[in-house]
Protein backbone atom coordinates (compact mmCIF):
# COMPACT_ATOMS: atom_id res chain seq x y z
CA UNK A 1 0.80 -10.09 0.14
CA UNK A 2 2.44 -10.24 -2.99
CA UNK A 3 0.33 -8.84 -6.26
CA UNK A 4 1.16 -10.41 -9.61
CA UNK A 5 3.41 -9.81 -12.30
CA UNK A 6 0.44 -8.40 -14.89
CA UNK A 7 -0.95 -5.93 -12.14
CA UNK A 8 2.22 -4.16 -11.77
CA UNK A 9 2.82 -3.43 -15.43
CA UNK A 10 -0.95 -2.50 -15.52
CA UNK A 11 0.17 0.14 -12.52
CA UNK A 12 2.89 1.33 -14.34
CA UNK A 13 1.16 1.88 -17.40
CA UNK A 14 -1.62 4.11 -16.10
CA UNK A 15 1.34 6.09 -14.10
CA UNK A 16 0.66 8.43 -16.69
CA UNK A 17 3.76 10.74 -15.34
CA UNK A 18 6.11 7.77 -13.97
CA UNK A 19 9.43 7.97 -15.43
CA UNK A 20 11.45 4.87 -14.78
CA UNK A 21 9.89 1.19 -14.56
CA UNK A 22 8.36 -0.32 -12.17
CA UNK A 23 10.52 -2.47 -9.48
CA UNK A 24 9.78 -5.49 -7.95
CA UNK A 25 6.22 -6.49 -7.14
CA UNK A 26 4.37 -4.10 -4.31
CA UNK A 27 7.24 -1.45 -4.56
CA UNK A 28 6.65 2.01 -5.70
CA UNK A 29 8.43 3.42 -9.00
CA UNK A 30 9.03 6.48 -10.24
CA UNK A 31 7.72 9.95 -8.52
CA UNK A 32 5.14 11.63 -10.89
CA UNK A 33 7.16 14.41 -12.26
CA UNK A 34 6.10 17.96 -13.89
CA UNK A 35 8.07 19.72 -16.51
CA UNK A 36 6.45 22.97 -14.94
CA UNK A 37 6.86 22.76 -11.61
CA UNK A 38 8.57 25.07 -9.24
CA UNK A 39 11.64 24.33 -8.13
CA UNK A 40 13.24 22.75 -5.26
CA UNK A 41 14.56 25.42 -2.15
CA UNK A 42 18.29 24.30 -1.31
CA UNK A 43 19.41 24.30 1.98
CA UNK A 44 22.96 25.46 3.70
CA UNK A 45 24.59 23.04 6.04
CA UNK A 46 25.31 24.34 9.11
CA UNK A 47 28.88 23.87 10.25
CA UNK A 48 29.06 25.17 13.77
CA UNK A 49 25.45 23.79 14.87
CA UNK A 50 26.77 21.99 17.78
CA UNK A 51 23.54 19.97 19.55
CA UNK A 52 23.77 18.55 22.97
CA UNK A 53 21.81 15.33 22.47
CA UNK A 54 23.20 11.49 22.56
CA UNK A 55 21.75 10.69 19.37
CA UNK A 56 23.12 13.37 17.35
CA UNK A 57 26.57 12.86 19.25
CA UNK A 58 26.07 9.32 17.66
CA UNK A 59 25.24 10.46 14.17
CA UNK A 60 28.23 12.34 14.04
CA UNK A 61 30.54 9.69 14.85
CA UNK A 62 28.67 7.34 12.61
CA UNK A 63 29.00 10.54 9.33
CA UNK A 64 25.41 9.71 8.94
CA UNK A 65 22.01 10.69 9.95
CA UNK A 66 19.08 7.55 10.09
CA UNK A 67 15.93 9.13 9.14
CA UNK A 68 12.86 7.18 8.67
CA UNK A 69 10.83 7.96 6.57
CA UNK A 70 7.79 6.67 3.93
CA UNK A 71 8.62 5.62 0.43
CA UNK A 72 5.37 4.46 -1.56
CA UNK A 73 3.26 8.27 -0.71
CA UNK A 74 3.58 10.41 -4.12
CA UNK A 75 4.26 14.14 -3.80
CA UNK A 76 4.91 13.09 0.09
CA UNK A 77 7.34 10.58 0.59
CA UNK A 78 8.60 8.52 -2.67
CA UNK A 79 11.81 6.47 -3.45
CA UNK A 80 12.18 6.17 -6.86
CA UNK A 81 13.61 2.35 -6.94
CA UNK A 82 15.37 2.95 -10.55
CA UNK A 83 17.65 5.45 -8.68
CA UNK A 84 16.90 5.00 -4.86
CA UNK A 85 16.44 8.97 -5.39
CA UNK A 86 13.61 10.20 -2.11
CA UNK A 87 11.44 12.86 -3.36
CA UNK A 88 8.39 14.52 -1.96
CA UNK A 89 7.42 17.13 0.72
CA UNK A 90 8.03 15.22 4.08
CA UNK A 91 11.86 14.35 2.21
CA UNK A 92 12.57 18.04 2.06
CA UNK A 93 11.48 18.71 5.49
CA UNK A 94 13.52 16.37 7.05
CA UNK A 95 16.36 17.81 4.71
CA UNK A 96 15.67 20.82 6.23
CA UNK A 97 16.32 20.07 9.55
CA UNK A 98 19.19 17.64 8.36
CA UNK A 99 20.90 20.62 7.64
CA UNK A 100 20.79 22.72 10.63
CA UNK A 101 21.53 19.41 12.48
CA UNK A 102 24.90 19.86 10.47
CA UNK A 103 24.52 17.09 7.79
CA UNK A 104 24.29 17.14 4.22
CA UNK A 105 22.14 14.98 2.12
CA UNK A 106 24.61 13.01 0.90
CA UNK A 107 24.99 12.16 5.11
CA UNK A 108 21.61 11.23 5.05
CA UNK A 109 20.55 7.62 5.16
CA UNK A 110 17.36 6.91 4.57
CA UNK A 111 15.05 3.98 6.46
CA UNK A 112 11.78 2.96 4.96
CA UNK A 113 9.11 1.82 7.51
CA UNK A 114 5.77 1.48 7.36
CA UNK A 115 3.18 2.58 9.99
CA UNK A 116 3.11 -0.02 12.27
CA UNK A 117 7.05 0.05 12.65
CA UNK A 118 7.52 3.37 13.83
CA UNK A 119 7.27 3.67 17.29
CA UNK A 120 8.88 0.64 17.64
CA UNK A 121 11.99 1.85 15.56
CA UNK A 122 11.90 5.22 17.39
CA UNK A 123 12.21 3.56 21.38
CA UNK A 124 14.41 1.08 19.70
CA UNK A 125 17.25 3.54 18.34
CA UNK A 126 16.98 2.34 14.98
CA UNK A 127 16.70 5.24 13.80
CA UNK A 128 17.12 9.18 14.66
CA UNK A 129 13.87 10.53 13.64
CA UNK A 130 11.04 10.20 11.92
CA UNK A 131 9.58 12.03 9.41
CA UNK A 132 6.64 10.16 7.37
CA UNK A 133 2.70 11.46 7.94
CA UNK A 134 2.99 10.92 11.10
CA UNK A 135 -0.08 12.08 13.33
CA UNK A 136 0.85 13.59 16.80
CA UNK A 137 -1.42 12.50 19.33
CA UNK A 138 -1.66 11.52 23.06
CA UNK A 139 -1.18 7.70 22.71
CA UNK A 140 1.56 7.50 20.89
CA UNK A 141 3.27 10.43 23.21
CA UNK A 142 3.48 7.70 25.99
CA UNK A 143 6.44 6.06 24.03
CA UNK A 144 8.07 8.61 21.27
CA UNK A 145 8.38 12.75 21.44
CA UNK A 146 7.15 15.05 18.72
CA UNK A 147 8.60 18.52 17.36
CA UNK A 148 5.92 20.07 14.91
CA UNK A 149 3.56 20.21 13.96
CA UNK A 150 4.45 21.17 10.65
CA UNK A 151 1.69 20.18 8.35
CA UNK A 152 -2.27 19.99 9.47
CA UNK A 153 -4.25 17.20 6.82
CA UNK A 154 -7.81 15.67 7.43
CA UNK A 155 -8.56 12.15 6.90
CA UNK A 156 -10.62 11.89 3.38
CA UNK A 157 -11.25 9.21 0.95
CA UNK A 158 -9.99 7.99 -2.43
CA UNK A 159 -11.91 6.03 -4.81
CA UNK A 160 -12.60 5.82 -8.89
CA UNK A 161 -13.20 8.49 -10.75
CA UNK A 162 -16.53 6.96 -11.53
CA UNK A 163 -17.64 6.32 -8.17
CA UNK A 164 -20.73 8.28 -7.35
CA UNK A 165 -22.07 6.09 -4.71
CA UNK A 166 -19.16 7.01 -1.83
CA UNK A 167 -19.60 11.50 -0.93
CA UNK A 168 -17.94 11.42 2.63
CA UNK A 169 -17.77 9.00 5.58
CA UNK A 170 -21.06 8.65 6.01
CA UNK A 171 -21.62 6.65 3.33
CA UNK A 172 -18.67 4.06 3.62
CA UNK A 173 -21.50 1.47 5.61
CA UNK A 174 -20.88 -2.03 4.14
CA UNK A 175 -18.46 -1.09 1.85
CA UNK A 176 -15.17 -2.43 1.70
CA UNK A 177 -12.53 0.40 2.77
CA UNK A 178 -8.95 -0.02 2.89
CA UNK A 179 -5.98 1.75 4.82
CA UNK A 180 -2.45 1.01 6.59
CA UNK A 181 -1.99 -1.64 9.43
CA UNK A 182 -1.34 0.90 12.36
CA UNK A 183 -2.54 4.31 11.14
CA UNK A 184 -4.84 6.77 12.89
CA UNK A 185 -7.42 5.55 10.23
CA UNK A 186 -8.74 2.80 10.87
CA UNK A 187 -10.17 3.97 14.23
CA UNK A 188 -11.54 7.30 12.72
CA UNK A 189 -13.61 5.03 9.87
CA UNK A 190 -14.57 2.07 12.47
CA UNK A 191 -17.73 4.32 13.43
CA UNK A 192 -18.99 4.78 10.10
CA UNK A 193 -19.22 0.85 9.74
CA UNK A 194 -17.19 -0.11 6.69
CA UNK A 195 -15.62 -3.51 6.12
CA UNK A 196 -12.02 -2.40 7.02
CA UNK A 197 -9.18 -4.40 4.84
CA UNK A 198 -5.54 -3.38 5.87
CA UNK A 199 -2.14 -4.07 4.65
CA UNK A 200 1.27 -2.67 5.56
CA UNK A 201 1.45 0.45 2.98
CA UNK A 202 -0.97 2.63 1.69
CA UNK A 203 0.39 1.57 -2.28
CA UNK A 204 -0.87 -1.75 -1.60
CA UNK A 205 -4.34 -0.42 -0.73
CA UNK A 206 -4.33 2.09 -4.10
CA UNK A 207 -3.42 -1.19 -6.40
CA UNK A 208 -6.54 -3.25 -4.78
CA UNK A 209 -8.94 0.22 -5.32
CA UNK A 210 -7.48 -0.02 -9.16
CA UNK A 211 -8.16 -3.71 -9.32
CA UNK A 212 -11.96 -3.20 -7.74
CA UNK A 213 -10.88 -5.43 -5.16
CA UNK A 214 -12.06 -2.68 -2.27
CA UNK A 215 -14.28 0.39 -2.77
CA UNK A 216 -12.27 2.71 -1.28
CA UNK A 217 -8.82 3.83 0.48
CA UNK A 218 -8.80 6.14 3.60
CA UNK A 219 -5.71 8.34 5.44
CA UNK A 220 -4.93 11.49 5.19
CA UNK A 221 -5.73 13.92 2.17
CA UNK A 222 -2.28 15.13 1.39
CA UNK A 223 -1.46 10.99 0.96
CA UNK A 224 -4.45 10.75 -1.35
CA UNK A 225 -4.12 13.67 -3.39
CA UNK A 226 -0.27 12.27 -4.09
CA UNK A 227 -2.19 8.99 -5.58
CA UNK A 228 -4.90 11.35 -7.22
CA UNK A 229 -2.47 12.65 -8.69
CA UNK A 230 -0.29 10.04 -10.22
CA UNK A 231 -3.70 8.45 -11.55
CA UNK A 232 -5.01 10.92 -12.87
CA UNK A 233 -8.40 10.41 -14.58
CA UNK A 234 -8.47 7.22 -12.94
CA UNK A 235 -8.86 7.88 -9.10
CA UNK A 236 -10.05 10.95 -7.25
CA UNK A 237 -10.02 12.51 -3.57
CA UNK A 238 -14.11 12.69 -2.30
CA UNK A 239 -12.54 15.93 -0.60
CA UNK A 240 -14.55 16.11 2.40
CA UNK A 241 -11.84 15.69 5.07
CA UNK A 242 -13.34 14.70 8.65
CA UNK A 243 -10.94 14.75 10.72
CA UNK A 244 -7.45 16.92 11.87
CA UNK A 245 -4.23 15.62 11.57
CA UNK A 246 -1.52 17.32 12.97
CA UNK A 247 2.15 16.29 11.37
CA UNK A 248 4.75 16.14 13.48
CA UNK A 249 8.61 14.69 13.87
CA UNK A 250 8.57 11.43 15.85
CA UNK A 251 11.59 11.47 18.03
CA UNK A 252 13.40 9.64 21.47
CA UNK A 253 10.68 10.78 24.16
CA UNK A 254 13.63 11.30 26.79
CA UNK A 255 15.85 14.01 24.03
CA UNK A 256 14.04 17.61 24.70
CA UNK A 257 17.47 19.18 23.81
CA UNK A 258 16.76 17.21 19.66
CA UNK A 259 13.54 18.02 20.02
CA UNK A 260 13.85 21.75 20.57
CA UNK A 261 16.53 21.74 17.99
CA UNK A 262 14.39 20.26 15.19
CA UNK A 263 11.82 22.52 16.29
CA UNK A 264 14.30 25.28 15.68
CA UNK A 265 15.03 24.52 12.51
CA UNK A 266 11.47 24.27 11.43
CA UNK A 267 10.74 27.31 12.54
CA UNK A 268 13.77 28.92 10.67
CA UNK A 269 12.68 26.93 7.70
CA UNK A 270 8.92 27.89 7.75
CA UNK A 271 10.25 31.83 8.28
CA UNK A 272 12.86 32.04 5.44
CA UNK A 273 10.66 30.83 2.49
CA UNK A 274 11.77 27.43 2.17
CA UNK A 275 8.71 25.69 3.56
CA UNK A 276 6.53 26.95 1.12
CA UNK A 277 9.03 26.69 -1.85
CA UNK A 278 9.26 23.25 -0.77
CA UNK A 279 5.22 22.76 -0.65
CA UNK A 280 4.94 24.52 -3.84
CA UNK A 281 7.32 21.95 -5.84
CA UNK A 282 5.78 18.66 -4.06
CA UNK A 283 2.46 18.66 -2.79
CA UNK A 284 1.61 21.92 -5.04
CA UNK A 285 1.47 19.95 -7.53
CA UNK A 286 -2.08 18.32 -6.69
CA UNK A 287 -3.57 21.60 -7.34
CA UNK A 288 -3.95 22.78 -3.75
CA UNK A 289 -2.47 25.93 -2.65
CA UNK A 290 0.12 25.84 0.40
CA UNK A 291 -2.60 26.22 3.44
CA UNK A 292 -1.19 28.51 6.64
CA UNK A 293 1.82 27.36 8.32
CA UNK A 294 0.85 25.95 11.61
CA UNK A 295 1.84 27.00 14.81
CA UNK A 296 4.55 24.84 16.51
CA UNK A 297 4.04 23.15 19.83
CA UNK A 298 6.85 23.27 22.29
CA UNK A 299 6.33 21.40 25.02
């Protein structure tokens, strides 16, 4: 669904921290930026990594690595389209494990998809991994493989700053709540009886809130913070999270060898500093301190 011309500037002018104009209609623009934030952890390419698995065998021969990923979730996982620059704490994992895969960033191509589109792109080879708020759970273990988890967020809900009417879930009844075609989501907020609108992304959902279109938009609280965020003064998290959501990296279900290897390298990652560095300069920057580093779950 395509939002006009006048809405868009109207986003990009309350983007109080947006540095580049807005794109083309329903496309995200410039990451919110700080001038004192900490600074992004850098990350040595391994050059002797060598990685028994078909699909890295294939990204080698190709000289690039296909990662999907998000591109409209501030602080999380943002393209700016002025630059096509990826910023955001889900883009530095998966340059983390890029580069004990043995590939640089510059051998890193990026593919956008949007909830609905990943398991399909997974089984399908389109891409190598996935790396994008991505909840591991049973259901979608019967078709794609996950190494993590490396991030645990709770489902919350983002509305105006004004809005004193909406506290928590249990008051969403009747009211007109909005999240991603093919997220965790919209099953977790079906019990509380809202009038459920979906669209593909998550930025489409924020510009409808904005517009007092829908009363509210639910996923995950690291997601909403991002938006929080980048509007500030305008939006705000409730901040009473009611559910768990386990991050992981959604891979081929058949390639234990990648997925023990991108396990690996989160592990190393997490150890060394980096994940926290990398927390610090992205997500940080809503406020909340890093939380624990979760356990990983090798299976």
């Amino acid at each position: 669904m395509r939002t006009s011309r006048t809405l868009a500037v109207a986003l990009c002018a309350v983007a109080l921290t947006a540095t580049a104009a807005c794109g083309k209609d329903g496309t995200p623009g410039a990451a919110p930026t700080s001038g004192n934030a900490p600074k992004l952890p850098t990350y040595t390419v391994k050059t002797d990594a060598k990685i028994d698995s078909s699909i890295i065998a294939e990204a080698k021969k190709r000289g690039q690595l296909i990662i999907g990923a998000k591109a409209d979730q501030p602080n999380l996982g943002w393209e700016d389209v002025a630059t096509g620059d990826r910023s955001g704490f889900d883009i530095e994992i998966a340059k983390m494990i890029a580069a004990d895969l043995g590939f640089t960033p510059q051998q890193i191509k990026w593919q956008t998809l949007v909830s609905s589109q990943r398991e399909p792109a997974i089984a399908k080879g389109q891409i190598d991994f996935y790396v994008g708020t991505y909840s591991i759970n049973d259901e979608r273990k019967k078709t794609v493989s996950f190494a993590g988890p490396y991030y645990i967020a709770g489902q919350d809900l983002l509305v105006k700053q004004d809005n004193t009417s909406i506290t928590g879930p249990e008051s969403v009844g009747g009211k007109n709540v909005c999240t991603a075609t093919g997220s965790t989501s919209i099953k977790n907020i079906q019990q509380y009886n809202p009038k459920i609108t979906q669209f593909d992304t998550y930025s489409a959902c924020v510009e409808k809130l904005i517009s007092g279109e829908v009363d509210a938009v639910t996923t995950d609280d690291a997601i909403l913070k991002g938006y929080a965020s980048k509007y500030a003064g305008k939006l705000k998290v409730v901040g009473k999270p009611f559910t768990k959501e386990n991050y992981g990296v959604g891979l081929n279900k058949d390639d234990s060898v990648l997925r023990n290897a991108i396990s690996d390298a989160l592990k190393a990652h997490e150890d060394n500093g980096d994940w926290k560095k990398a927390y610090d300069a992205t997500l940080g920057a809503s406020g909340s301190p890093a939380p624990d580093v979760p356990a990983l779950d090798r299976y």
